[in-house]
Protein backbone atom coordinates (compact mmCIF):
# COMPACT_ATOMS: atom_id res chain seq x y z
CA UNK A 1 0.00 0.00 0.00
CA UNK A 2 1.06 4.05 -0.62
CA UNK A 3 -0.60 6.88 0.79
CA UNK A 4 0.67 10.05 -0.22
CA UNK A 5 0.18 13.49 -1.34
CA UNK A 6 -0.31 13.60 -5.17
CA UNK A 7 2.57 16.12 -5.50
CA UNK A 8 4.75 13.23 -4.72
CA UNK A 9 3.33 10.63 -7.39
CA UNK A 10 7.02 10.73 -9.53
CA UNK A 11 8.32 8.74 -6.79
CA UNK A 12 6.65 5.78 -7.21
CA UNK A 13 7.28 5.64 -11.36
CA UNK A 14 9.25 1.78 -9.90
CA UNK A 15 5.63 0.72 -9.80
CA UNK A 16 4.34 0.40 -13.29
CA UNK A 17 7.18 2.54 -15.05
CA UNK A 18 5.63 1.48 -18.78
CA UNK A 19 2.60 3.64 -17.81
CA UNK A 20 3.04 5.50 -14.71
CA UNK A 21 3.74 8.74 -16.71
CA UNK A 22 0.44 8.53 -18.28
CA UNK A 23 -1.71 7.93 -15.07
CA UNK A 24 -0.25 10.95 -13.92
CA UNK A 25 -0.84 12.78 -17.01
CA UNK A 26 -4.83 11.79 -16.61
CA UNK A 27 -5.11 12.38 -12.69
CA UNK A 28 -3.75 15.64 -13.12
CA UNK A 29 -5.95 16.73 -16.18
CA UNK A 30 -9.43 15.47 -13.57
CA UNK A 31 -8.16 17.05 -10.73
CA UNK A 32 -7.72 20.56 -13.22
CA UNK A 33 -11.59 19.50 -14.67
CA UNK A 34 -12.54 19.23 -10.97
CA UNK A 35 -14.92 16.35 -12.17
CA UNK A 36 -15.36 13.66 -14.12
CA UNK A 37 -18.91 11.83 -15.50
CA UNK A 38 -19.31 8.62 -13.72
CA UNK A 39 -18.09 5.96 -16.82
CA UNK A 40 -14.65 4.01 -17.62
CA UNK A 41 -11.86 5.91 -19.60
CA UNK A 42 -8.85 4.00 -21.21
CA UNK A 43 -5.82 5.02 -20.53
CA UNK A 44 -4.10 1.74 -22.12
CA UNK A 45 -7.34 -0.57 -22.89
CA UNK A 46 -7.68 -3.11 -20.87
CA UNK A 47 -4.39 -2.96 -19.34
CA UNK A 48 -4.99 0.47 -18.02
CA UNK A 49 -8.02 1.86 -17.16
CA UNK A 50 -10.09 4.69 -14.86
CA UNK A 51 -13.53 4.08 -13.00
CA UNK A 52 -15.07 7.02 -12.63
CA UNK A 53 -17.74 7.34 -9.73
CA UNK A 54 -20.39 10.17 -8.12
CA UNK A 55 -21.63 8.66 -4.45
CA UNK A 56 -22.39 9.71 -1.34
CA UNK A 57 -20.14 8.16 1.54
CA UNK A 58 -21.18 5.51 3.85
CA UNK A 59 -21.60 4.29 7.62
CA UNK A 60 -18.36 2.20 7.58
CA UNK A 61 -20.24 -0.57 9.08
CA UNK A 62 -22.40 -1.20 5.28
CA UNK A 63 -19.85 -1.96 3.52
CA UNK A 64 -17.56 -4.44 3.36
CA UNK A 65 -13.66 -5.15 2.78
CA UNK A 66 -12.67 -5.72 -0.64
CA UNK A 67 -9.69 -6.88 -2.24
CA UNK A 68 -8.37 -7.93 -5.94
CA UNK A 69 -6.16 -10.29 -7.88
CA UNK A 70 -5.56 -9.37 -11.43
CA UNK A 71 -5.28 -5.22 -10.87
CA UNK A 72 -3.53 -2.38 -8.91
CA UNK A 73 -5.88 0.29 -7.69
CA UNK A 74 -5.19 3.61 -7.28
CA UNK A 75 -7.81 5.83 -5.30
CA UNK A 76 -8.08 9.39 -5.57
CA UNK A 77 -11.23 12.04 -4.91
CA UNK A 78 -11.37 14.88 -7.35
CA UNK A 79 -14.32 16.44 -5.11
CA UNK A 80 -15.33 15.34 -1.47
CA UNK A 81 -13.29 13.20 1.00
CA UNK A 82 -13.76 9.89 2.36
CA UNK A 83 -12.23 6.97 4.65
CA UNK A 84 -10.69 3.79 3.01
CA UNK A 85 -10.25 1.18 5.99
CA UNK A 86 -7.50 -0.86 5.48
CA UNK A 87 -7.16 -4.42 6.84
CA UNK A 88 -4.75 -7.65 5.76
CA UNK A 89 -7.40 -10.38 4.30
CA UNK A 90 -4.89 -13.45 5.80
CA UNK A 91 -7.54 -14.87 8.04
CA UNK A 92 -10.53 -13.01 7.18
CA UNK A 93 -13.90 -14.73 6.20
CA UNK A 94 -15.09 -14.75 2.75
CA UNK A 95 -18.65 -13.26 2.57
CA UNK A 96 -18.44 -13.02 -1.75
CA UNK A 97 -16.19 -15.48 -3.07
CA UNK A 98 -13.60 -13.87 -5.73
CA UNK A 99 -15.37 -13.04 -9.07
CA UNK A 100 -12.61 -13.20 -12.21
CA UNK A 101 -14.93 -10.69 -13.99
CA UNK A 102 -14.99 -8.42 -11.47
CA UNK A 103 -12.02 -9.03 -10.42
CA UNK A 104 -13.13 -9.15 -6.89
CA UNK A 105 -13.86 -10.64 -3.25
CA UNK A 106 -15.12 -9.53 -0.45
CA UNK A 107 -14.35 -10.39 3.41
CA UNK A 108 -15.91 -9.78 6.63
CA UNK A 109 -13.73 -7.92 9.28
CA UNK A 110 -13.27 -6.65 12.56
CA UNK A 111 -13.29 -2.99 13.16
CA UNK A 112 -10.04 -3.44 16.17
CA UNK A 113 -7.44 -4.01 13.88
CA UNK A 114 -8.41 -1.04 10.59
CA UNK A 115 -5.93 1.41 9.52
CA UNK A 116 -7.51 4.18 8.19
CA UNK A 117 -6.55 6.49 5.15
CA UNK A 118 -8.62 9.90 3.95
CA UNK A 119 -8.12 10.62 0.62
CA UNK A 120 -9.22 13.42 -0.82
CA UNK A 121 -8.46 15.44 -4.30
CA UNK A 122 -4.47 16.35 -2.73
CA UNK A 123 -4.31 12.78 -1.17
CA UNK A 124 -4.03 9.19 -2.63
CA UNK A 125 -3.75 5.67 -2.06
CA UNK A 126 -2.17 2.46 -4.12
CA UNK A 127 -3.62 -1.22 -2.99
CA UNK A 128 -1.62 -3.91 -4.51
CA UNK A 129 -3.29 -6.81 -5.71
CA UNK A 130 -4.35 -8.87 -2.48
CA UNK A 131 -4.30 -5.79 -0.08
CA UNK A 132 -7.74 -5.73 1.48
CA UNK A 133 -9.40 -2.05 1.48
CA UNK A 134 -12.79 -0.56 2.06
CA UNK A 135 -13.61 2.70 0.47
CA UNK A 136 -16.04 4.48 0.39
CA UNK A 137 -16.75 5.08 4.35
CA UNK A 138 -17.96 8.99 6.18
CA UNK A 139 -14.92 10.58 7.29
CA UNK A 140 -14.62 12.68 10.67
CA UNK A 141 -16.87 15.39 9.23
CA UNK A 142 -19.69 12.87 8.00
CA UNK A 143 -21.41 12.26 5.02
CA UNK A 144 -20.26 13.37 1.58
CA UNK A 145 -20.40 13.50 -2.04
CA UNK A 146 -17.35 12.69 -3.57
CA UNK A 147 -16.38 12.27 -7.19
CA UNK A 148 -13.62 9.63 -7.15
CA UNK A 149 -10.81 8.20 -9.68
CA UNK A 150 -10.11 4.29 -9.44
CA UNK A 151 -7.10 3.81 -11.90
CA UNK A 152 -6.57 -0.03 -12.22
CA UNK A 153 -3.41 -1.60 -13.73
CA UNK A 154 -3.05 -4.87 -14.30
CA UNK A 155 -0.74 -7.15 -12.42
CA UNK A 156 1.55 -7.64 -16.05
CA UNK A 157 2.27 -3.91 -16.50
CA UNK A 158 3.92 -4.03 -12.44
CA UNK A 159 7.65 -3.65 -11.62
């Protein structure tokens, strides 16, 4: 995992350096737009992609942990904040067994043992493949609506 301020994103090129330079390129044109429509934009087809969402945070207690296989994720808000509980999935119980087209599983966790990350349109974070996370949750001020980035990179195009 990386949590960091965006200003700082050159340093981690060593993760994906065939197409770090263009994630950065596209973050940094959203967070100039301020927004983005909900939708997927390519950044490298299938390889390298964006998710593009417009919520409203949650109660940190209806969601639940998620983590992936095949892609990196990196979470960014261009509007809003919100909490991303972290948690290691060794251990955890399976509540949606891993999809391959969704790339995705989700586990049921204890609330002792979360690190917690805000990120907001200055702040990031990376999950590796198998690096359990829960975004998506109220931060200390409450509810709020966020636009958010998810920039996923597959496993192949990783240092």
């Amino acid at each position: 995992m990386i949590y960091d301020d965006f200003a700082n994103f050159d340093r981690y090129n060593a993760v994906a350096p065939s197409i770090w330079g263009k994630v950065k390129e596209f973050i940094a044109d959203a967070l100039k737009k301020g927004s983005l429509e909900a939708g997927r934009y390519e950044i490298s087809g299938s390889q390298c992609f964006v998710n593009a969402a417009v919520y409203d945070t949650k109660n940190l207690d209806s969601t639940k942990l998620e983590a992936h296989k095949e892609y990196l994720d990196i979470q960014m808000t261009l509007s809003g904040a919100e909490r991303i509980a972290c948690h290691d999935i060794d251990g955890l119980t399976v509540v949606a067994p891993y999809s391959q087209e969704k790339d995705i599983a989700f586990y049921d966790m204890t609330m002792d043992e979360v690190t917690d990350l805000v990120i907001s349109s200055s702040r990031f974070a990376v999950f590796y493949p198998g690096e359990g996370h829960l975004p998506g949750c109220d931060t200390a001020k409450g509810r709020e609506a966020v636009n958010k980035i998810i920039v996923k990179i597959h496993r192949s195009l990783l240092a």
